[in-house]
N, C-alpha and C. Protein backbone atom coordinates (compact mmCIF):
# COMPACT_ATOMS: atom_id res chain seq x y z
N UNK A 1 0.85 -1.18 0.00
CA UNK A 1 0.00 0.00 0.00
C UNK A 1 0.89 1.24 0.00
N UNK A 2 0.56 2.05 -0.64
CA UNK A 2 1.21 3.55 -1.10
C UNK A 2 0.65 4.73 0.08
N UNK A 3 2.38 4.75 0.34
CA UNK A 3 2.02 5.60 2.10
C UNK A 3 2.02 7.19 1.29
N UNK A 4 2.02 8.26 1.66
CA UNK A 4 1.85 9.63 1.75
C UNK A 4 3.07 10.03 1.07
N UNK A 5 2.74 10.61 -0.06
CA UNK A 5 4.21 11.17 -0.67
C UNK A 5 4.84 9.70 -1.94
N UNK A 6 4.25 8.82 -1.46
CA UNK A 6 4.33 7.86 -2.42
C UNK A 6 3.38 7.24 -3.78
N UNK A 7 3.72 7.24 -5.05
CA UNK A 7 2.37 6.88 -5.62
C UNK A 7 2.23 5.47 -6.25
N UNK A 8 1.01 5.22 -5.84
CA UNK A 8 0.71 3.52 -6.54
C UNK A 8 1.39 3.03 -8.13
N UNK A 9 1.56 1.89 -7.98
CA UNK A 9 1.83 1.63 -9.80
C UNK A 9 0.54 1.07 -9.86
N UNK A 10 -0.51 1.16 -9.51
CA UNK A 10 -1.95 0.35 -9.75
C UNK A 10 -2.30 1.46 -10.93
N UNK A 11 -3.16 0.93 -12.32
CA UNK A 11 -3.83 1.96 -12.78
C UNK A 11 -5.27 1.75 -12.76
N UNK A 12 -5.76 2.71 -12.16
CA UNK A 12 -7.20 2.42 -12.15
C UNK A 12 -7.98 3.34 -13.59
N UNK A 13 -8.67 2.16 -13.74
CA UNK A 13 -9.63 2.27 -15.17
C UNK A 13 -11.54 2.25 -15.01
N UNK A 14 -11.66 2.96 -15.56
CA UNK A 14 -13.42 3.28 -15.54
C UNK A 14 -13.82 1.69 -15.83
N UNK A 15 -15.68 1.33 -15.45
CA UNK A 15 -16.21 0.11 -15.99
C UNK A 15 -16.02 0.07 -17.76
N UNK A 16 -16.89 1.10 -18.15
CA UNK A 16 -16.91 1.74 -19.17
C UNK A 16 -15.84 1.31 -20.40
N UNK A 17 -14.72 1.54 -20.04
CA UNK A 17 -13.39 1.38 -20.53
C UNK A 17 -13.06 0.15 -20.62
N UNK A 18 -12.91 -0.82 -19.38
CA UNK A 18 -13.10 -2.19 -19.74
C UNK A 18 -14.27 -2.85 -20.63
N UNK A 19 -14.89 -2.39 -20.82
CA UNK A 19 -15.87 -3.07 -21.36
C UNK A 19 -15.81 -2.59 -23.21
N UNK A 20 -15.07 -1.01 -23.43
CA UNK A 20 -15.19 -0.69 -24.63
C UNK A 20 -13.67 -1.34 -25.01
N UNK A 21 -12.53 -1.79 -24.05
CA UNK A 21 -11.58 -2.89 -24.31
C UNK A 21 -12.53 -4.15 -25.35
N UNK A 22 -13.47 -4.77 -25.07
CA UNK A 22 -13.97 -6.07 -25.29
C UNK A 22 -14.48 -5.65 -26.23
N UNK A 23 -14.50 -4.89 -27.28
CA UNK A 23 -15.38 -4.38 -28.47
C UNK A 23 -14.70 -5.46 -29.13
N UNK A 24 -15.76 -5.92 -30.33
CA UNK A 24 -15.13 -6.92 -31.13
C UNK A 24 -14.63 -8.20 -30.33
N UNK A 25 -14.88 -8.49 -29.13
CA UNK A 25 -14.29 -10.17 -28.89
C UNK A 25 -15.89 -10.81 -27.91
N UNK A 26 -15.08 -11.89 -27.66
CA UNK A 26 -16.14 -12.97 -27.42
C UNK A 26 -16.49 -12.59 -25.91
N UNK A 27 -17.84 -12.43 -25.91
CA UNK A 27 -18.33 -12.14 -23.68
C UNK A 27 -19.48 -13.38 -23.53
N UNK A 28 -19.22 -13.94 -22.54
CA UNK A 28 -19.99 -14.32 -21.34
C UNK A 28 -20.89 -13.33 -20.53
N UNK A 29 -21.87 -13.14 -20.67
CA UNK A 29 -22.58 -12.42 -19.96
C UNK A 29 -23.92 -13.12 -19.66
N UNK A 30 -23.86 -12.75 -18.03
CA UNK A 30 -24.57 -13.50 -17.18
C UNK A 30 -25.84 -12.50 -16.88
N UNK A 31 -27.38 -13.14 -17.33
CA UNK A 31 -28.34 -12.02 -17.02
C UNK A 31 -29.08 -11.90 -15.74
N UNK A 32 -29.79 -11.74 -15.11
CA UNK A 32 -30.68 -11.17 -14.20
C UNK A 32 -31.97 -12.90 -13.89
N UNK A 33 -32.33 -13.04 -15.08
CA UNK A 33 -33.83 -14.46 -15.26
C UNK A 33 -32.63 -15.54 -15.44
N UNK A 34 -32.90 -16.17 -15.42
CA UNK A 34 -32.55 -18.06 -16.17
C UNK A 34 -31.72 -17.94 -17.43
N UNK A 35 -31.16 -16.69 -17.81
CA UNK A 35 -30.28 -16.75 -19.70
C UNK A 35 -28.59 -16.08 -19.07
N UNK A 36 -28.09 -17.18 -20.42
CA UNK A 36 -26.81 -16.67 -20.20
C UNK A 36 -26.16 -16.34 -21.95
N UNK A 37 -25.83 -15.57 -22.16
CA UNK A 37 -25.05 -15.46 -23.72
C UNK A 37 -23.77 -15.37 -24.10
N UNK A 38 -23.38 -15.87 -24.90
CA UNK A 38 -22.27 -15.70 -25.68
C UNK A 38 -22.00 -15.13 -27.34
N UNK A 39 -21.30 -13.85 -26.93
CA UNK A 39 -21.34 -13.62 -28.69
C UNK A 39 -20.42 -12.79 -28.62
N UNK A 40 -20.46 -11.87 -29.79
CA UNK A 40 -19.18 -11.02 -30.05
C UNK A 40 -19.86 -9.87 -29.62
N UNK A 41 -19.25 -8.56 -29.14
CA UNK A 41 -19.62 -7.25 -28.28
C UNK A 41 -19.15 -6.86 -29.76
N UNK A 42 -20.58 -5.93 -30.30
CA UNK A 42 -20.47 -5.13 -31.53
C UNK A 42 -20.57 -3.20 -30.95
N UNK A 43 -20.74 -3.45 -30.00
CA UNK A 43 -20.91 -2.21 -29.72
C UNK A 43 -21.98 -1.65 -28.20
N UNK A 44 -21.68 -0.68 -27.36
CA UNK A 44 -22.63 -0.48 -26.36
C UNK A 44 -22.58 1.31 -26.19
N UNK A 45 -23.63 1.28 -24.67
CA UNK A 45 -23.92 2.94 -24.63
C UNK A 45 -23.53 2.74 -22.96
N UNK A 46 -23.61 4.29 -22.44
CA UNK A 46 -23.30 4.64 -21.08
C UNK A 46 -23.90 3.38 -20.21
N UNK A 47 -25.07 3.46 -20.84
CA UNK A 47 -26.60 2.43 -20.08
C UNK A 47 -26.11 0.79 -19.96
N UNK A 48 -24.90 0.38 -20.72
CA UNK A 48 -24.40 -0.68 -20.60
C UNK A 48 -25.64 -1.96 -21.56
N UNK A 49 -26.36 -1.00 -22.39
CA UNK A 49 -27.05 -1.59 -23.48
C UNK A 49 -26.15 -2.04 -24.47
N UNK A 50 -26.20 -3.17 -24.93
CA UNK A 50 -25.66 -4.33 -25.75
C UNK A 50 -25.57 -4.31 -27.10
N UNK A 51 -24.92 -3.97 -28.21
CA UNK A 51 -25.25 -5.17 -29.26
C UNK A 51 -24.23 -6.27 -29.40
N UNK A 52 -25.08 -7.24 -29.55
CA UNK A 52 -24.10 -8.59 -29.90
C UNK A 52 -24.29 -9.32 -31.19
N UNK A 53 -23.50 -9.84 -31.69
CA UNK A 53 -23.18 -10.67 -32.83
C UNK A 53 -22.86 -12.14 -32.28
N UNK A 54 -23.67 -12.84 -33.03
CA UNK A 54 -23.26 -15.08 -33.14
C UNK A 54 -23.74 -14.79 -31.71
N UNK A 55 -24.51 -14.81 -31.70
CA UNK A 55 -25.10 -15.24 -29.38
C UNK A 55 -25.37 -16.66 -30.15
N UNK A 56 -25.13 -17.32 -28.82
CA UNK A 56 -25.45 -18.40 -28.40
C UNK A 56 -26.34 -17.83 -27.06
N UNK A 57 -27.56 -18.18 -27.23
CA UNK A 57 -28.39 -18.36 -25.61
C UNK A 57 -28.66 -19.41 -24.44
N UNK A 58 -28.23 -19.45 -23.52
CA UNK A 58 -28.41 -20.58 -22.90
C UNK A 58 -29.42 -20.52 -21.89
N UNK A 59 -30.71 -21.00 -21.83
CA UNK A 59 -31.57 -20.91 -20.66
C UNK A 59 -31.88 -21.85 -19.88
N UNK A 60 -31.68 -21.90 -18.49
CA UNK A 60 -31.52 -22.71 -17.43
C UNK A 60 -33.42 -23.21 -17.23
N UNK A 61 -33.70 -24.37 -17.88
CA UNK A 61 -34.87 -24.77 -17.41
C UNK A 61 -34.97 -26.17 -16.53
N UNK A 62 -36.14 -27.05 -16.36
CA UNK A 62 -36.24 -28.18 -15.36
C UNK A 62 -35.22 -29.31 -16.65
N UNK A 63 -35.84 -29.04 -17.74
CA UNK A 63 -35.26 -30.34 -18.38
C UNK A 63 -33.86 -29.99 -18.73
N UNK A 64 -33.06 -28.78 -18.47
CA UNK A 64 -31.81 -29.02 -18.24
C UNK A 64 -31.44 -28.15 -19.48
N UNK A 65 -30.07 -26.99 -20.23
CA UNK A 65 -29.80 -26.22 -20.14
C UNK A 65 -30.33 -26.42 -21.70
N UNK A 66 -31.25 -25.37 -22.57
CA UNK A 66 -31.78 -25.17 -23.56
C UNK A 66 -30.98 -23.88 -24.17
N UNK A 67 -30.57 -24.14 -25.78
CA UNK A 67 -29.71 -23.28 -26.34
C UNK A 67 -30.38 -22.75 -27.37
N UNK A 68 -29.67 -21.58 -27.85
CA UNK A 68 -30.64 -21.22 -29.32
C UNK A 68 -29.94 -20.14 -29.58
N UNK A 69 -29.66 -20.48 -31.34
CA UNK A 69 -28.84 -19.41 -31.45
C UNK A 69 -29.31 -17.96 -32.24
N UNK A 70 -28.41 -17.03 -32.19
CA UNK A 70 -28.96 -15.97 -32.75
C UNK A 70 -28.18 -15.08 -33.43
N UNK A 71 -28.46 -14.40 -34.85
CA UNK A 71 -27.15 -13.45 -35.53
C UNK A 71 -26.88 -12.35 -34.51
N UNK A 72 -28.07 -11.92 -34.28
CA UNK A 72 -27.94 -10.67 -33.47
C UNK A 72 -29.17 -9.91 -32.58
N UNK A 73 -28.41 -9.77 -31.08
CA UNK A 73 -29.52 -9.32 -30.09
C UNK A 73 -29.04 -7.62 -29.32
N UNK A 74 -29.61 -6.80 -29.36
CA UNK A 74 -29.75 -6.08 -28.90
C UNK A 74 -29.94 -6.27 -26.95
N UNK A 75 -29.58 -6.30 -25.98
CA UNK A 75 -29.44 -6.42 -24.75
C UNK A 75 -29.59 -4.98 -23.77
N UNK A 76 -30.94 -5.16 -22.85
CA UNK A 76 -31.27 -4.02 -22.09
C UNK A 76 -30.01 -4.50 -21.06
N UNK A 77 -29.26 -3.14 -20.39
CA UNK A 77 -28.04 -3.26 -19.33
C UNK A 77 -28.39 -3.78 -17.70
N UNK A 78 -30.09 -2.96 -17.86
CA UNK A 78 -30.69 -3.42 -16.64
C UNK A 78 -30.45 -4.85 -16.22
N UNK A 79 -30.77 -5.55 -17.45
CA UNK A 79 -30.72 -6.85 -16.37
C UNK A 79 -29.48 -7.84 -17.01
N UNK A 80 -28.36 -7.31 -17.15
CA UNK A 80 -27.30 -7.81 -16.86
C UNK A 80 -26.21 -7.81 -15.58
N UNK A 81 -26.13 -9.40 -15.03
CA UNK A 81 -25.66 -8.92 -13.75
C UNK A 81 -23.66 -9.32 -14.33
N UNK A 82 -23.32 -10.14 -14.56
CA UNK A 82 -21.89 -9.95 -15.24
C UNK A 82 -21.55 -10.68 -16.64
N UNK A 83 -20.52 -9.71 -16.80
CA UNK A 83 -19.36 -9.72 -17.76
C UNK A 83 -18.40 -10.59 -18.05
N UNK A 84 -18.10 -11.35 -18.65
CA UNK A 84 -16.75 -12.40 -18.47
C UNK A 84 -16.23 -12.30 -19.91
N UNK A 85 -14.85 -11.49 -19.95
CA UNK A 85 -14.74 -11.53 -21.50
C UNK A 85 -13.95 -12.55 -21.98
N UNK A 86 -14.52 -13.01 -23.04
CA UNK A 86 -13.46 -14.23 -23.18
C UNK A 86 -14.15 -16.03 -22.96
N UNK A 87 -15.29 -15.38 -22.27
CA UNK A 87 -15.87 -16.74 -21.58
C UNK A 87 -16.33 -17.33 -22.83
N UNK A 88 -16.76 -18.92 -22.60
CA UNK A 88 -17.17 -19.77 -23.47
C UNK A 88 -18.52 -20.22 -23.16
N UNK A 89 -19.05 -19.66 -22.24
CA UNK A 89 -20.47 -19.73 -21.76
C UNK A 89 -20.54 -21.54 -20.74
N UNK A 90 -21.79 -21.53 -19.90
CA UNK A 90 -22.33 -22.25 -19.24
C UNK A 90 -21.46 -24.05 -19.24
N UNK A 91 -21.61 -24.15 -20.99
CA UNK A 91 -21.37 -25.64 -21.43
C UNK A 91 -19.53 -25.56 -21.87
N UNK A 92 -18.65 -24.60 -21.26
CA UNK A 92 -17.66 -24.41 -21.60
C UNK A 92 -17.20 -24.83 -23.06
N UNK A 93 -15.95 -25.28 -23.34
CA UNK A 93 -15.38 -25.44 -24.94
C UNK A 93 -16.08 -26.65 -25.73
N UNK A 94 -17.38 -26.92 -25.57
CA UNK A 94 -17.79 -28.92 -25.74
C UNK A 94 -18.76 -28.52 -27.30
């Protein structure tokens, strides 16, 4: 820890910024209901509203994890609870 007169080598970075890092690559993002997606981050706003490219959807039901894919979804920020960039979603690399 960085005493008085001393300064951190930590750099601290906005959410924002990490997330406009992940433009163009593959996210894991975990929602709010029973869905989880995977696709390419084409682009977002302050609001942490989505577009994605190639989703894969995964929804957690009784008969066990239901997929479906999609070119492209538009995503409200509200009910995204995380981010994983890079992730391969729910059913990992299979």
């Amino acid at each position: 820890m960085a005493t008085e007169g001393q300064q951190s080598n930590t750099s601290q970075r906005l959410p924002l910024e990490l997330i406009a890092e992940c433009t163009g690559s593959k996210l894991w993002i975990i929602m709010k209901n029973d869905k989880e997606l995977v696709g390419t981050l084409r682009g977002f706003d302050d609001y942490v509203n989505m577009v994605l490219e190639d989703v894969t959807e995964f929804e957690n039901t009784p008969e066990g994890i239901r997929t479906n894919q999609l070119d492209q979804i538009l995503l409200n920020g509200n009910n995204i609870c995380l981010l994983i960039p890079g992730g391969s979603g729910p059913l990992g690399d299979q």
